[in-house]
Protein backbone atom coordinates (compact mmCIF):
# COMPACT_ATOMS: atom_id res chain seq x y z
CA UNK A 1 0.00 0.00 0.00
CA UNK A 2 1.13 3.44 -1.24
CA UNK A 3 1.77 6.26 1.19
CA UNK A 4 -1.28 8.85 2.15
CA UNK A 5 -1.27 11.83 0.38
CA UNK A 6 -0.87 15.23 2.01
CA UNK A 7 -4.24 15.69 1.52
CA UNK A 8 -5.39 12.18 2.62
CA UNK A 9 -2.67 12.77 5.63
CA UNK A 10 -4.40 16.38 6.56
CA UNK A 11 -7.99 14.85 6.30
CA UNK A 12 -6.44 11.95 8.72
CA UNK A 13 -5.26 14.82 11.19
CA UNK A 14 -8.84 16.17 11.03
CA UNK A 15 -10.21 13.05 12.05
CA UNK A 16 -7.95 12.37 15.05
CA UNK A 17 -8.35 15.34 16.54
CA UNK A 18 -12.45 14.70 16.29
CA UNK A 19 -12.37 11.74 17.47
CA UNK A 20 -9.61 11.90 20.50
CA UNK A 21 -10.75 15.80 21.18
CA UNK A 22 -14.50 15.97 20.08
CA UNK A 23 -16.10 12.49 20.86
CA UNK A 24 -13.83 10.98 23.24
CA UNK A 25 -13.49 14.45 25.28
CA UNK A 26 -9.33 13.45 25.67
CA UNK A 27 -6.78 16.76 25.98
CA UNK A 28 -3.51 16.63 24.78
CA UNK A 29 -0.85 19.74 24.54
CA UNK A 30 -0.80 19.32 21.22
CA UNK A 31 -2.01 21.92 18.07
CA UNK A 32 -3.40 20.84 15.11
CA UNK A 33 0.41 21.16 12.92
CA UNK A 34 1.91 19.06 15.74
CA UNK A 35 -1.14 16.08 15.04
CA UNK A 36 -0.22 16.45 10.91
CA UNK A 37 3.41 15.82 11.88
CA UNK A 38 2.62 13.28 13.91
CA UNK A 39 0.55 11.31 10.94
CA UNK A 40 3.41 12.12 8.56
CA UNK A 41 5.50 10.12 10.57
CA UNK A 42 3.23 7.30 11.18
CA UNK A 43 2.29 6.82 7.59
CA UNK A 44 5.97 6.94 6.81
CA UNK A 45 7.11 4.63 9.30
CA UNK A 46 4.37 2.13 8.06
CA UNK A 47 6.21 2.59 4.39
CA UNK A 48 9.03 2.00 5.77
CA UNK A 49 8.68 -0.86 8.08
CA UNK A 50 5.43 -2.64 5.85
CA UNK A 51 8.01 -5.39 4.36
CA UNK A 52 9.40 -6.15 8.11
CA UNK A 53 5.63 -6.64 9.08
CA UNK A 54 4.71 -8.35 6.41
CA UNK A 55 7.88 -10.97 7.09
CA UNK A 56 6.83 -11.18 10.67
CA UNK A 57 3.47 -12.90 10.23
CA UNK A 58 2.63 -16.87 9.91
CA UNK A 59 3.15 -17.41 6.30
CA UNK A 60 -0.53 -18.81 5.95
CA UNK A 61 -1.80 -15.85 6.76
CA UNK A 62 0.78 -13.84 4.94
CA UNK A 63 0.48 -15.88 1.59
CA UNK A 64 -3.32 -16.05 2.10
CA UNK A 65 -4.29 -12.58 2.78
CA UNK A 66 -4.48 -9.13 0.90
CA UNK A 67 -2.91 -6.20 2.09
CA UNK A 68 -6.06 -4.59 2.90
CA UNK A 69 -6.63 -7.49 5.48
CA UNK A 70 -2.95 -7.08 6.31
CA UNK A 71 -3.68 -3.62 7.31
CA UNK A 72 -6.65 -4.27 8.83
CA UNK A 73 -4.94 -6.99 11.49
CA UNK A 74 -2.18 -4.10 11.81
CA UNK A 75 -4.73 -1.99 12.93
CA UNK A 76 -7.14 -4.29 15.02
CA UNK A 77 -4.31 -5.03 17.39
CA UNK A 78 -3.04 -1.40 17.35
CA UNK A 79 -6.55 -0.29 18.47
CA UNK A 80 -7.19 -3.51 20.98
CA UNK A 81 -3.52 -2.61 22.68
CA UNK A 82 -4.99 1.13 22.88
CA UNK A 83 -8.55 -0.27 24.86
CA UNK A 84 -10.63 0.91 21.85
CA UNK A 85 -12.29 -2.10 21.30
């Protein structure tokens, strides 16, 4: 999967900061170009560390899934460590 565009990446920022800010009611000393670095980062350190991740799991699953479902486990565990589901 491709890097976000800067647009994709700024709509991204506007999300996070309605859910964390707006519907989960969380502060954080952060402003708004701090949260856009902060997804520039992330998206790039997915680019650059995909192939690592993609190595690291059972090759059943890696030979037998897409990389949308790829993602998707990436991010299910990501969001189960965080207690969002």
């Amino acid at each position: 999967m491709a890097n976000l565009t800067d647009s994709e990446r700024t709509e991204a920022a506007r999300a996070f900061v309605h859910q964390v800010y707006v519907l989960f009611n969380q502060r954080a000393d952060c402003h708004s170009g701090q949260i856009k670095a902060a997804i520039d980062a992330t998206d790039d350190w997915i680019e650059a560390n995909q192939a690592a991740y993609v190595a690291a799991l059972p090759a059943a699953f890696r030979n037998g899934s897409t990389a949308a479902q790829k993602a998707q486990l990436f991010c299910f565990v990501a969001l189960k460590r965080a207690g969002l589901l």
